[in-house]
PDB file of N, CA and C in Angstrom:
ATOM      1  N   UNK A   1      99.908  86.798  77.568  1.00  0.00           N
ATOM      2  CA  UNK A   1      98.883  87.540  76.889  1.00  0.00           C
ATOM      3  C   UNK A   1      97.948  86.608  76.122  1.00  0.00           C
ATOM      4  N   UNK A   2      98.598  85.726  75.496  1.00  0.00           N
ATOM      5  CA  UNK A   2      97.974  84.698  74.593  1.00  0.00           C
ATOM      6  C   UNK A   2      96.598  84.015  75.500  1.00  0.00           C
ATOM      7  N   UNK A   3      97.154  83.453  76.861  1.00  0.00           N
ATOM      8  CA  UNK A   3      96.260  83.153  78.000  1.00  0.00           C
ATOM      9  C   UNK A   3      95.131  83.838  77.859  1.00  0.00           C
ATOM     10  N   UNK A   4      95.335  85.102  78.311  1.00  0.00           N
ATOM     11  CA  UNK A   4      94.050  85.973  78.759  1.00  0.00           C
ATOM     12  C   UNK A   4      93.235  85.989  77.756  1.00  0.00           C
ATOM     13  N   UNK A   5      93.702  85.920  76.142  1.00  0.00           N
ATOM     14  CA  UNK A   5      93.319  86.608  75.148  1.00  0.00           C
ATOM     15  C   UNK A   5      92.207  85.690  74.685  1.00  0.00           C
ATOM     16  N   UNK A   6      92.301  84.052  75.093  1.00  0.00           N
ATOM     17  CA  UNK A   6      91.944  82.938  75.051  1.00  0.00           C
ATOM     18  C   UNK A   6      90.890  82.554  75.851  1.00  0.00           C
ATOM     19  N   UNK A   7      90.943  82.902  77.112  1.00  0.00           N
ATOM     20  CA  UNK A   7      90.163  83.172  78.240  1.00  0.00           C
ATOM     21  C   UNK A   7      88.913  84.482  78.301  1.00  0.00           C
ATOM     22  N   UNK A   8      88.996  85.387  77.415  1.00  0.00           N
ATOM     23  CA  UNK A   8      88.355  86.279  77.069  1.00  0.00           C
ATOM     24  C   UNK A   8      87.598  85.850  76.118  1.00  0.00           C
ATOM     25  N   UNK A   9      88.247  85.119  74.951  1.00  0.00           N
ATOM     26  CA  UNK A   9      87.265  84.908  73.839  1.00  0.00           C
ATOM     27  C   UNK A   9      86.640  83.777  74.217  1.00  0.00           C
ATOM     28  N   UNK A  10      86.864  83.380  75.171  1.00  0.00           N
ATOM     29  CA  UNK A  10      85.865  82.214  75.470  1.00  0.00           C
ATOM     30  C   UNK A  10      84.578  82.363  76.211  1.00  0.00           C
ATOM     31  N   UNK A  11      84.482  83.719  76.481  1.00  0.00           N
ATOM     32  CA  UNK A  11      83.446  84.662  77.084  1.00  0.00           C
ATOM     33  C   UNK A  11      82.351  84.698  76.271  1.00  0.00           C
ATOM     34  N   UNK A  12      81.593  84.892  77.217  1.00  0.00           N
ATOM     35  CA  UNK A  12      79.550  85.139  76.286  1.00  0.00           C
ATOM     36  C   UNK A  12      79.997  87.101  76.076  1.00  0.00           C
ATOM     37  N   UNK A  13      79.071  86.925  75.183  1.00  0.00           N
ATOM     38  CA  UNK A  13      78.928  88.951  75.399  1.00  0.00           C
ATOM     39  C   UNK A  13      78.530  89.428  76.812  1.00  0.00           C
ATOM     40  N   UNK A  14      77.600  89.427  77.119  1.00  0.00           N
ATOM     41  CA  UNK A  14      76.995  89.031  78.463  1.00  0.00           C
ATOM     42  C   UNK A  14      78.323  89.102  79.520  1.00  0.00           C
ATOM     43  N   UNK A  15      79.347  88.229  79.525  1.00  0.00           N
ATOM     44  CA  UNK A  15      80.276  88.249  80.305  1.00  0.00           C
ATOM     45  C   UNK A  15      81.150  89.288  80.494  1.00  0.00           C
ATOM     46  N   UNK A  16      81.542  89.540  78.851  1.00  0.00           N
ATOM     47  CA  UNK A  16      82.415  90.489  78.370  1.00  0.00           C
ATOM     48  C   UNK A  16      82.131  91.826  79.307  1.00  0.00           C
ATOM     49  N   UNK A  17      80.276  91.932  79.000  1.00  0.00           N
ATOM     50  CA  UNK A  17      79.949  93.633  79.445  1.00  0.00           C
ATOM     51  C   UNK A  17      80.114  93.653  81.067  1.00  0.00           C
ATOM     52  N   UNK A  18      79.661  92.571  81.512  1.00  0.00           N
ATOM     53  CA  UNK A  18      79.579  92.425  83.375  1.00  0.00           C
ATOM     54  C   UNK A  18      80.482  91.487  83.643  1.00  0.00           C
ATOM     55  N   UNK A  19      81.693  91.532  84.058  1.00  0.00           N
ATOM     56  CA  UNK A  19      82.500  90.616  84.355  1.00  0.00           C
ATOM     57  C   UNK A  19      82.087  90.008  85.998  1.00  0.00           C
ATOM     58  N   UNK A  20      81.088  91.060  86.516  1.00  0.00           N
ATOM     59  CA  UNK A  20      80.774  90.285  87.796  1.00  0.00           C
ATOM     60  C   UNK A  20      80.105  89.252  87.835  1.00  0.00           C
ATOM     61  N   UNK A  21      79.473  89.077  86.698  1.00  0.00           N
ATOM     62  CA  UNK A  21      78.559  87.681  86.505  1.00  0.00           C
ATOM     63  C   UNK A  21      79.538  86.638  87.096  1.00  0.00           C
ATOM     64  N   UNK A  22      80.533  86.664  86.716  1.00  0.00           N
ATOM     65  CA  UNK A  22      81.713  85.591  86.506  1.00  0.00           C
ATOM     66  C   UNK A  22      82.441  85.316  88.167  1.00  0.00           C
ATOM     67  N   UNK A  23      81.750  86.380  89.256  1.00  0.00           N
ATOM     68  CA  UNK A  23      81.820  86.174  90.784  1.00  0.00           C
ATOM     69  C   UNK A  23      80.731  85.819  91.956  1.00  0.00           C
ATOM     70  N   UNK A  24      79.831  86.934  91.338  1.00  0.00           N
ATOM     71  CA  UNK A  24      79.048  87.139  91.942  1.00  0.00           C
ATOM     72  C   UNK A  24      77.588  86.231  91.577  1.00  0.00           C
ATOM     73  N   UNK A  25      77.340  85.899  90.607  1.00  0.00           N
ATOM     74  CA  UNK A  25      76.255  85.421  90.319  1.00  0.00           C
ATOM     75  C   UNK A  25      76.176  83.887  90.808  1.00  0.00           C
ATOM     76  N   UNK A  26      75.146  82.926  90.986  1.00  0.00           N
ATOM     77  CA  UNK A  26      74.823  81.763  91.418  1.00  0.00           C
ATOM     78  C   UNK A  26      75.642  80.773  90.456  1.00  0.00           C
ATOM     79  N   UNK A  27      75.649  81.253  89.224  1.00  0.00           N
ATOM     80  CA  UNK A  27      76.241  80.078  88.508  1.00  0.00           C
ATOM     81  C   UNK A  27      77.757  80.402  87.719  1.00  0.00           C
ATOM     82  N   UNK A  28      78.500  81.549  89.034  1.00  0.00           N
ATOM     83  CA  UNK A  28      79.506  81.937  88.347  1.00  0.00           C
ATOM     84  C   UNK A  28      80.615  80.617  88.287  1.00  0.00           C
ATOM     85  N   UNK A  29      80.260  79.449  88.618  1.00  0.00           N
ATOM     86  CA  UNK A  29      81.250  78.252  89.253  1.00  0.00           C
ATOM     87  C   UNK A  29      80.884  77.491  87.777  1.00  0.00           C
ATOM     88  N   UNK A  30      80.118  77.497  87.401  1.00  0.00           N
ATOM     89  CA  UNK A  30      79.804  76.803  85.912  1.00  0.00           C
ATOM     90  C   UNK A  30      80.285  77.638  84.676  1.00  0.00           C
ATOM     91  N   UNK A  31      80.219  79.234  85.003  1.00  0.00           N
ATOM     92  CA  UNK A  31      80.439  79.800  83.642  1.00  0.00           C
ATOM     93  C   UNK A  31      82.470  79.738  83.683  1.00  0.00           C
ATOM     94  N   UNK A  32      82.900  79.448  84.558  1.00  0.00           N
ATOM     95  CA  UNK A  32      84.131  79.690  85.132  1.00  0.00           C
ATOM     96  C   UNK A  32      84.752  77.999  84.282  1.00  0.00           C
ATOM     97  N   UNK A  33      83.746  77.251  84.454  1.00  0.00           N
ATOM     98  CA  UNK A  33      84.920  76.275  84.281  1.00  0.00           C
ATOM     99  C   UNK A  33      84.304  76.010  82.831  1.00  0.00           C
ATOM    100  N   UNK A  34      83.443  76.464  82.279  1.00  0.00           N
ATOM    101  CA  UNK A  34      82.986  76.560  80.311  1.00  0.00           C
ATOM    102  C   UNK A  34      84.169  77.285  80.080  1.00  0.00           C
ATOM    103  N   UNK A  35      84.264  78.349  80.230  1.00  0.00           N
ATOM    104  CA  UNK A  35      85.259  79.570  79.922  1.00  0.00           C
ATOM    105  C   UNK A  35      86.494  78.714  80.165  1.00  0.00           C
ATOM    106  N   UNK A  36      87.215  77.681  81.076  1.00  0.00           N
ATOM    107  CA  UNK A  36      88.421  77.229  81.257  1.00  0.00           C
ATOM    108  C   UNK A  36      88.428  76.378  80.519  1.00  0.00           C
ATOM    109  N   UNK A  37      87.599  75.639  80.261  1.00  0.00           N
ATOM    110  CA  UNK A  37      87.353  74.654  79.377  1.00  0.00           C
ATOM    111  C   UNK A  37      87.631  75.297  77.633  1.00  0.00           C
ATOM    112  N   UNK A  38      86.648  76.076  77.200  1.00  0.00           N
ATOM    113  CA  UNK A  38      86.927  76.521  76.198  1.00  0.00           C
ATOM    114  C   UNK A  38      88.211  77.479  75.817  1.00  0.00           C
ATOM    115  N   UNK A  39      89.032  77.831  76.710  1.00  0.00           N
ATOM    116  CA  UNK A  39      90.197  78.283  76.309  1.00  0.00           C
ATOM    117  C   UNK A  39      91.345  77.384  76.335  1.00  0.00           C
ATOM    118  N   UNK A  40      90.978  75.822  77.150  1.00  0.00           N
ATOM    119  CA  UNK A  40      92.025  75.100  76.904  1.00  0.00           C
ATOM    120  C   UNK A  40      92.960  74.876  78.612  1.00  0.00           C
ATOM    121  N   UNK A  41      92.415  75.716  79.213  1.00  0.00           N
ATOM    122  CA  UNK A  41      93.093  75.476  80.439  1.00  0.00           C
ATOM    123  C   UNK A  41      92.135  75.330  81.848  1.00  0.00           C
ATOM    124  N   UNK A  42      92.495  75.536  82.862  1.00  0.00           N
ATOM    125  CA  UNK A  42      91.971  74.458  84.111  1.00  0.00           C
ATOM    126  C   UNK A  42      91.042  75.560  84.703  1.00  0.00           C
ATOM    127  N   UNK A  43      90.259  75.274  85.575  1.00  0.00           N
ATOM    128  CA  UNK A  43      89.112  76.169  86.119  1.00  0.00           C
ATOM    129  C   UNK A  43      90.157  76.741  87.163  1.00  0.00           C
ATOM    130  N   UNK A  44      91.158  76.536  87.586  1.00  0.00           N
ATOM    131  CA  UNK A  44      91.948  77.080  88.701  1.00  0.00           C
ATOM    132  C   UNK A  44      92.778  78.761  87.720  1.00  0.00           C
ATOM    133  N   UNK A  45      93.083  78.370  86.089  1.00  0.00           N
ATOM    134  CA  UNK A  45      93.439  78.912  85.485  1.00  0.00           C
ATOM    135  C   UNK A  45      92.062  80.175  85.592  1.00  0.00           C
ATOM    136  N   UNK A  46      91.356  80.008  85.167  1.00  0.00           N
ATOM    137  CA  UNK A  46      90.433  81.024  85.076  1.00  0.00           C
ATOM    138  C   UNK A  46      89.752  82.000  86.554  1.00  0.00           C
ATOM    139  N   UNK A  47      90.098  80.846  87.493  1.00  0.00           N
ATOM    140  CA  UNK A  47      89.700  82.298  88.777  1.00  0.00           C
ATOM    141  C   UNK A  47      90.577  83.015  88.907  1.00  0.00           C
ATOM    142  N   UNK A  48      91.979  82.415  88.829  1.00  0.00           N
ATOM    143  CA  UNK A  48      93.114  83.227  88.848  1.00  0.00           C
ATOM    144  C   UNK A  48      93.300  84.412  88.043  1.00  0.00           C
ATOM    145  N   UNK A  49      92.307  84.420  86.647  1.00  0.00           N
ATOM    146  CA  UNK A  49      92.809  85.492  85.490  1.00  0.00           C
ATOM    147  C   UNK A  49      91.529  86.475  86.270  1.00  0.00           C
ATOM    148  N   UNK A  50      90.455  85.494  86.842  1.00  0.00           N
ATOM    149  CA  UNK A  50      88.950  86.758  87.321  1.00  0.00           C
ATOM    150  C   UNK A  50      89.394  86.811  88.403  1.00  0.00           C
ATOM    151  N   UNK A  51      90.336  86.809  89.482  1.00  0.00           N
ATOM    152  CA  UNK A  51      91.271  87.485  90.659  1.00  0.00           C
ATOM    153  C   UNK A  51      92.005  88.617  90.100  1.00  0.00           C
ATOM    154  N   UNK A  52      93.513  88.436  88.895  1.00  0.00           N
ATOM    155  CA  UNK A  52      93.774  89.458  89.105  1.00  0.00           C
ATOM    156  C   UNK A  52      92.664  90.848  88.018  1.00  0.00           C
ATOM    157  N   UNK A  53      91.978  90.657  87.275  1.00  0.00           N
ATOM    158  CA  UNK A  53      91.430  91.333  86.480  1.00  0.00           C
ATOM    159  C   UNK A  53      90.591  91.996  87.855  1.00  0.00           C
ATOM    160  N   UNK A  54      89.829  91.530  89.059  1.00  0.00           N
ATOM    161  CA  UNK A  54      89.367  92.312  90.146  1.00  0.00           C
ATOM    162  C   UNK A  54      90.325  93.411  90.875  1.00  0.00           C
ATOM    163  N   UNK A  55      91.576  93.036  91.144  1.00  0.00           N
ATOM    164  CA  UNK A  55      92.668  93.527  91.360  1.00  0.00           C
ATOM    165  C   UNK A  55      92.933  94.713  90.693  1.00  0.00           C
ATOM    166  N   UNK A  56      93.021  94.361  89.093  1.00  0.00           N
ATOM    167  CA  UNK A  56      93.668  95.694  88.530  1.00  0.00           C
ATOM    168  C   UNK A  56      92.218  96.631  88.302  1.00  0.00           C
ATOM    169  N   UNK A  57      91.394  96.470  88.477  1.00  0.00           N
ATOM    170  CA  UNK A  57      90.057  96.996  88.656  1.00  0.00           C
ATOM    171  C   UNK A  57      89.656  98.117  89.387  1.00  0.00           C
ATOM    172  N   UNK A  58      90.149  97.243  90.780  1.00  0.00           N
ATOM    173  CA  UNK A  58      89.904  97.947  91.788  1.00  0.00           C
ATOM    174  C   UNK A  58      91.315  99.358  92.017  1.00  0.00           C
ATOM    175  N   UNK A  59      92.384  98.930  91.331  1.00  0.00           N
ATOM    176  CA  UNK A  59      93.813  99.666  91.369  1.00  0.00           C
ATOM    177  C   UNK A  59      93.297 100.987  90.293  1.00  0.00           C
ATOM    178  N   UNK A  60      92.843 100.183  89.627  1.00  0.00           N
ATOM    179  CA  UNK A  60      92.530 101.664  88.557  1.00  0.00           C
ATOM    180  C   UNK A  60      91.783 102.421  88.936  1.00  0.00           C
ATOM    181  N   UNK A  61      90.576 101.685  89.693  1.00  0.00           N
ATOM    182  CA  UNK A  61      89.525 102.817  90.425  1.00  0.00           C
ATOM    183  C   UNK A  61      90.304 103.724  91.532  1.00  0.00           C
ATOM    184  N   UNK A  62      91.259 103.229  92.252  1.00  0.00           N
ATOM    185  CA  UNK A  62      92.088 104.250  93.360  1.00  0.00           C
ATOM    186  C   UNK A  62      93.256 105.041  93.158  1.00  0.00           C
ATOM    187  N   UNK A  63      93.560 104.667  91.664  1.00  0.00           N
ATOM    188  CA  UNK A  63      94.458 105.855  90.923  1.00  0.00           C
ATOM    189  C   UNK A  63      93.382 107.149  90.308  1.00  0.00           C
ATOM    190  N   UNK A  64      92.792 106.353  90.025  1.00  0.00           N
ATOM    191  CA  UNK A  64      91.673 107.600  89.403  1.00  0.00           C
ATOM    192  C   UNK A  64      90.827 108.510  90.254  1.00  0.00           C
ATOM    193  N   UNK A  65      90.623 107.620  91.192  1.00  0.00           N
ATOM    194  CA  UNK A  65      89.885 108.677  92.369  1.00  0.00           C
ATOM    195  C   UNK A  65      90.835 109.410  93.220  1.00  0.00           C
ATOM    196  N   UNK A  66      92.369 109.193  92.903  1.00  0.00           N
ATOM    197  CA  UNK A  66      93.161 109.731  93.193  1.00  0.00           C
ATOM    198  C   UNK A  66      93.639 111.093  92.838  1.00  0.00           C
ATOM    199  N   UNK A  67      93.497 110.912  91.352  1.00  0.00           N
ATOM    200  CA  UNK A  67      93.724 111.711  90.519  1.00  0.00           C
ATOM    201  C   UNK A  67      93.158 113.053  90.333  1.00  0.00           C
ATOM    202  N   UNK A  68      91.937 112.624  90.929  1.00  0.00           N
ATOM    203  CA  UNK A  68      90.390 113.662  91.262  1.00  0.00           C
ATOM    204  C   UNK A  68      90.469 114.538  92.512  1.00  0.00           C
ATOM    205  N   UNK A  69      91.599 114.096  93.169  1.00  0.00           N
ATOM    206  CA  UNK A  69      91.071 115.047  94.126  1.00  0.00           C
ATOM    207  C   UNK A  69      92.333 115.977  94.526  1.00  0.00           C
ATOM    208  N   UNK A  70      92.704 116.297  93.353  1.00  0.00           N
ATOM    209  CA  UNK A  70      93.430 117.404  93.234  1.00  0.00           C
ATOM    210  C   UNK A  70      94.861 117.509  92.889  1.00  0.00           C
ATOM    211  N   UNK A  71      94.830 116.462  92.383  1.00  0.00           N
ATOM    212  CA  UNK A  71      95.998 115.557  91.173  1.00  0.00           C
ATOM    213  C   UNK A  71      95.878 116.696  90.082  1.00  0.00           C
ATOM    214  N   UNK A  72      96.351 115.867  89.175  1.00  0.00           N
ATOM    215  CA  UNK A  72      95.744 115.866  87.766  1.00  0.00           C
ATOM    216  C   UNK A  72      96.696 117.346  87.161  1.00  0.00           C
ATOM    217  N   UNK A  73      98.017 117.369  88.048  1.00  0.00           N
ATOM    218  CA  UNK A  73      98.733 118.491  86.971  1.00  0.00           C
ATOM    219  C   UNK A  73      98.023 119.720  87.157  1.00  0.00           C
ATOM    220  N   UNK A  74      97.249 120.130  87.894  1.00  0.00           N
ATOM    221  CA  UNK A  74      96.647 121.798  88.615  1.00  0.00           C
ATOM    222  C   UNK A  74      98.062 122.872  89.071  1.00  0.00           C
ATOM    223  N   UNK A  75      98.198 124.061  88.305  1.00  0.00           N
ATOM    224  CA  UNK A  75      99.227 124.644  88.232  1.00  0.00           C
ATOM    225  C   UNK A  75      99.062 125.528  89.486  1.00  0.00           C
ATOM    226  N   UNK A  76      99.658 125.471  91.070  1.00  0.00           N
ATOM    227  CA  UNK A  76      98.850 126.838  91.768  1.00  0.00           C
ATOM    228  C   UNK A  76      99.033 128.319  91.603  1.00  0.00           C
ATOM    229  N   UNK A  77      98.190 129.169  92.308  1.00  0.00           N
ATOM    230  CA  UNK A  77      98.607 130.599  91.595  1.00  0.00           C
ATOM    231  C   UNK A  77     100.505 130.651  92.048  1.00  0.00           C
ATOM    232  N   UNK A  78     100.686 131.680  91.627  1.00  0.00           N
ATOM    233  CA  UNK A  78     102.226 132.338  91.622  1.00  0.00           C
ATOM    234  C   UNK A  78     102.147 132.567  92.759  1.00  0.00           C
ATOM    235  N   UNK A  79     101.228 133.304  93.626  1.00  0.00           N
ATOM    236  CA  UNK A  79     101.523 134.179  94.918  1.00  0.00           C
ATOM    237  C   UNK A  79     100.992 133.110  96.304  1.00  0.00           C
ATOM    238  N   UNK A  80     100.654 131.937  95.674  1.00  0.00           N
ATOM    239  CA  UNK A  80      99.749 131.061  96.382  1.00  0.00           C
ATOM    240  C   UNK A  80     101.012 130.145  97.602  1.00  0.00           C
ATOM    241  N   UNK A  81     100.449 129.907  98.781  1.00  0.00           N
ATOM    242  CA  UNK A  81     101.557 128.912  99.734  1.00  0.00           C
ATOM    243  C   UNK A  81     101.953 127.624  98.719  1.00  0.00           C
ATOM    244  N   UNK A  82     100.821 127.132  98.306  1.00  0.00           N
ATOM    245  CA  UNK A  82     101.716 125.741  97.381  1.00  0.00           C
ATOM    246  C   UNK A  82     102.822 126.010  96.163  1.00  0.00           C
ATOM    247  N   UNK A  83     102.599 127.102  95.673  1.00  0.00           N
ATOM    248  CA  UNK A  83     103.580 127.971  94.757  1.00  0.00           C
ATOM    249  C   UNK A  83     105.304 128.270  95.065  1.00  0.00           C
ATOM    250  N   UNK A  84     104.640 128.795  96.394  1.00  0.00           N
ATOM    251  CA  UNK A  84     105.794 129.246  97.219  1.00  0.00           C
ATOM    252  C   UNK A  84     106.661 128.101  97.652  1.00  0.00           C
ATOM    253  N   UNK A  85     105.993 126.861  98.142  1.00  0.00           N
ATOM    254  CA  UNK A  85     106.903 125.877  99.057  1.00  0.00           C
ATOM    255  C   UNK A  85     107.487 124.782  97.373  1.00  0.00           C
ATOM    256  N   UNK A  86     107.290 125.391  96.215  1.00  0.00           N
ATOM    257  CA  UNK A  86     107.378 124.872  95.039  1.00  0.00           C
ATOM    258  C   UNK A  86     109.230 125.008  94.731  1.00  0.00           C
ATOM    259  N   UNK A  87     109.550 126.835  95.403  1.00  0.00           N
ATOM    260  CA  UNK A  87     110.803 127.394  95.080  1.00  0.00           C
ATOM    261  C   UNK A  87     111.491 126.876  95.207  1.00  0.00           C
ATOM    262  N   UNK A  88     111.651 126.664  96.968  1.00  0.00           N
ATOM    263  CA  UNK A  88     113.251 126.027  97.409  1.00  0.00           C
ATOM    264  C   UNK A  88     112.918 126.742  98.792  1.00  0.00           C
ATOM    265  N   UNK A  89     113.879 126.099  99.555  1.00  0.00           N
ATOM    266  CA  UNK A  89     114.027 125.787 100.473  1.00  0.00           C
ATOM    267  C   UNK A  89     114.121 127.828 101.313  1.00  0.00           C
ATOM    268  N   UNK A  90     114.695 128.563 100.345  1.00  0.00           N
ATOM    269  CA  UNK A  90     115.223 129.810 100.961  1.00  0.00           C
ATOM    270  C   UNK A  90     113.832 130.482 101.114  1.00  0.00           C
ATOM    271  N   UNK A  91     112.987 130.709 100.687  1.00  0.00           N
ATOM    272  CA  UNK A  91     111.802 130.924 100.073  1.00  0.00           C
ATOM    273  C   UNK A  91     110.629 130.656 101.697  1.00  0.00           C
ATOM    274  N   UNK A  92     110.735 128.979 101.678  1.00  0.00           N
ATOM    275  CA  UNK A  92     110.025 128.290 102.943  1.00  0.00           C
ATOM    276  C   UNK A  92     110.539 128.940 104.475  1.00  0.00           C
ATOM    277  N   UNK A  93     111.728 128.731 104.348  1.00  0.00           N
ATOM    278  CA  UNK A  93     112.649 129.670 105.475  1.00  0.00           C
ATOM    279  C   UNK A  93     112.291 130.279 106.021  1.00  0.00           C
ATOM    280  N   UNK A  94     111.904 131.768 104.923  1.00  0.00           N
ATOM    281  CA  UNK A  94     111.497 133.108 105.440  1.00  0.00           C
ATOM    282  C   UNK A  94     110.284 133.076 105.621  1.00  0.00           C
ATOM    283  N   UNK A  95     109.269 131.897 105.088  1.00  0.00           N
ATOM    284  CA  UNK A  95     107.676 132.177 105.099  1.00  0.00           C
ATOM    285  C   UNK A  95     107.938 131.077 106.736  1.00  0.00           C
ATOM    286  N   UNK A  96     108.475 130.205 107.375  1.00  0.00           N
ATOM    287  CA  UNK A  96     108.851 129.957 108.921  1.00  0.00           C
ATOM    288  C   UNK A  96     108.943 130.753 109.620  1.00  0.00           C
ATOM    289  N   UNK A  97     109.781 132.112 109.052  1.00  0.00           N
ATOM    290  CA  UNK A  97     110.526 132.752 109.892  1.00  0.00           C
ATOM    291  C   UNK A  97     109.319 133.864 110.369  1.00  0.00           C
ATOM    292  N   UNK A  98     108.244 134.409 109.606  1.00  0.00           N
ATOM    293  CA  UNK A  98     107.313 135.040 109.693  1.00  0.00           C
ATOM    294  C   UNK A  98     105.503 134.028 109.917  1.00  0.00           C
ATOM    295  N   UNK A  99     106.153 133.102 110.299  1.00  0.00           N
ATOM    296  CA  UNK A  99     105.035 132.274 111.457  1.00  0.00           C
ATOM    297  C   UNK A  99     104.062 131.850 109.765  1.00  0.00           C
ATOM    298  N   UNK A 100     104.291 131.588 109.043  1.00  0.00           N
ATOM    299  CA  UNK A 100     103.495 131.424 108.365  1.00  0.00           C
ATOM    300  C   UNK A 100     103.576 129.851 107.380  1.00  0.00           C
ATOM    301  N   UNK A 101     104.784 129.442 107.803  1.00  0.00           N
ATOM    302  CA  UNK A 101     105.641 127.955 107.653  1.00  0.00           C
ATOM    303  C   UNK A 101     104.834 126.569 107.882  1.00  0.00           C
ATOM    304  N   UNK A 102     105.240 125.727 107.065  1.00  0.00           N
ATOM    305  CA  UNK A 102     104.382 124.245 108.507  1.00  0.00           C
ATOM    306  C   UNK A 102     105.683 124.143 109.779  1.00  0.00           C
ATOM    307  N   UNK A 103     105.418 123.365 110.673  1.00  0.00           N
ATOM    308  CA  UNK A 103     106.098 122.821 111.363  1.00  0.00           C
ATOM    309  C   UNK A 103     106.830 121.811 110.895  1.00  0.00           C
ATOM    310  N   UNK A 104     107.869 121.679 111.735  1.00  0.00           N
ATOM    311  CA  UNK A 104     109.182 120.376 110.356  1.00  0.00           C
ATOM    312  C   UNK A 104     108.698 119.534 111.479  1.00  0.00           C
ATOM    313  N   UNK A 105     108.526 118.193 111.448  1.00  0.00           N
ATOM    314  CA  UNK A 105     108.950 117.010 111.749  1.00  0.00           C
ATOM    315  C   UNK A 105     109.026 116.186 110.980  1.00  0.00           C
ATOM    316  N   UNK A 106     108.826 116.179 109.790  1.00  0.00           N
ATOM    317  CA  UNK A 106     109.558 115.181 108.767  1.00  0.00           C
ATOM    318  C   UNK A 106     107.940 113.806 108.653  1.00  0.00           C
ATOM    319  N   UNK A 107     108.194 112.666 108.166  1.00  0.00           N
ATOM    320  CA  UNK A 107     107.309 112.099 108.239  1.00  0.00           C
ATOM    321  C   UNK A 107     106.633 111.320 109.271  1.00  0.00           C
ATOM    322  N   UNK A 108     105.389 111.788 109.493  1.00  0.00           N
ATOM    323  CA  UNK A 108     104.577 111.926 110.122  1.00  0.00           C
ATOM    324  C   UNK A 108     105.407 111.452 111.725  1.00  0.00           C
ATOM    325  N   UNK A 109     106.596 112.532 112.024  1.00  0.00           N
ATOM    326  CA  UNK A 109     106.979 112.618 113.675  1.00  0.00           C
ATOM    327  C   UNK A 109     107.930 111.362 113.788  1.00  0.00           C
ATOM    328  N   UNK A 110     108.176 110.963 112.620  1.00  0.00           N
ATOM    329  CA  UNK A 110     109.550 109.887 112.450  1.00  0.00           C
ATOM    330  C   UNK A 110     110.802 110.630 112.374  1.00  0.00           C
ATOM    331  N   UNK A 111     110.878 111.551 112.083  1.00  0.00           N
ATOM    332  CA  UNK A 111     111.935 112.603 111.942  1.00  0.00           C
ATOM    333  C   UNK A 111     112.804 113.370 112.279  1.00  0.00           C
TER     334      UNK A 111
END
């Protein structure tokens, strides 16, 4: 933690708000090794911390857009099929038994 915390404050404001400066821009190879420099450790140290910080970036953006699309703890109605296959197993049975069931093959026909 101490690392990162070091590596951060060695940041312009500028950096802080757009961390893409620090990839994408022409002189992200100079601000990379100021920033390694001023925290005390190696320019190899600092792509590595702007690798995984892209990483958990991009992870948070695909939990969240995850979350959106119909995540997020949505209770279904009582009388509703997702309600129903919620009960148990006796429940699913009889909604099979009256054609109204999924088909079982388990995951995706591995089953």
């Amino acid at each position: 933690m101490k690392r990162s915390e070091n590596l951060i404050n060695s940041m312009t404001n500028k950096e802080r708000r757009d961390p893409d400066v620090l990839t994408k821009d022409k002189s992200a190879r100079s601000r990379l090794e100021r920033i390694a420099k001023g925290s005390g450790r190696d320019y190899m140290d600092a792509v590595n911390f702007i690798s995984e910080f892209q990483k958990m970036r991009t992870m948070m953006a695909r939990m969240q857009k995850q979350s959106g699309e119909g995540g997020g703890g949505e209770v279904p109605e009582a009388d509703s099929p997702e309600a129903l296959s919620l009960v148990g197993n006796r429940s699913s049975r009889r909604a099979a038994k009256k054609g109204k069931g999924k088909k079982k093959g388990g995951f995706g026909g591995f089953g």
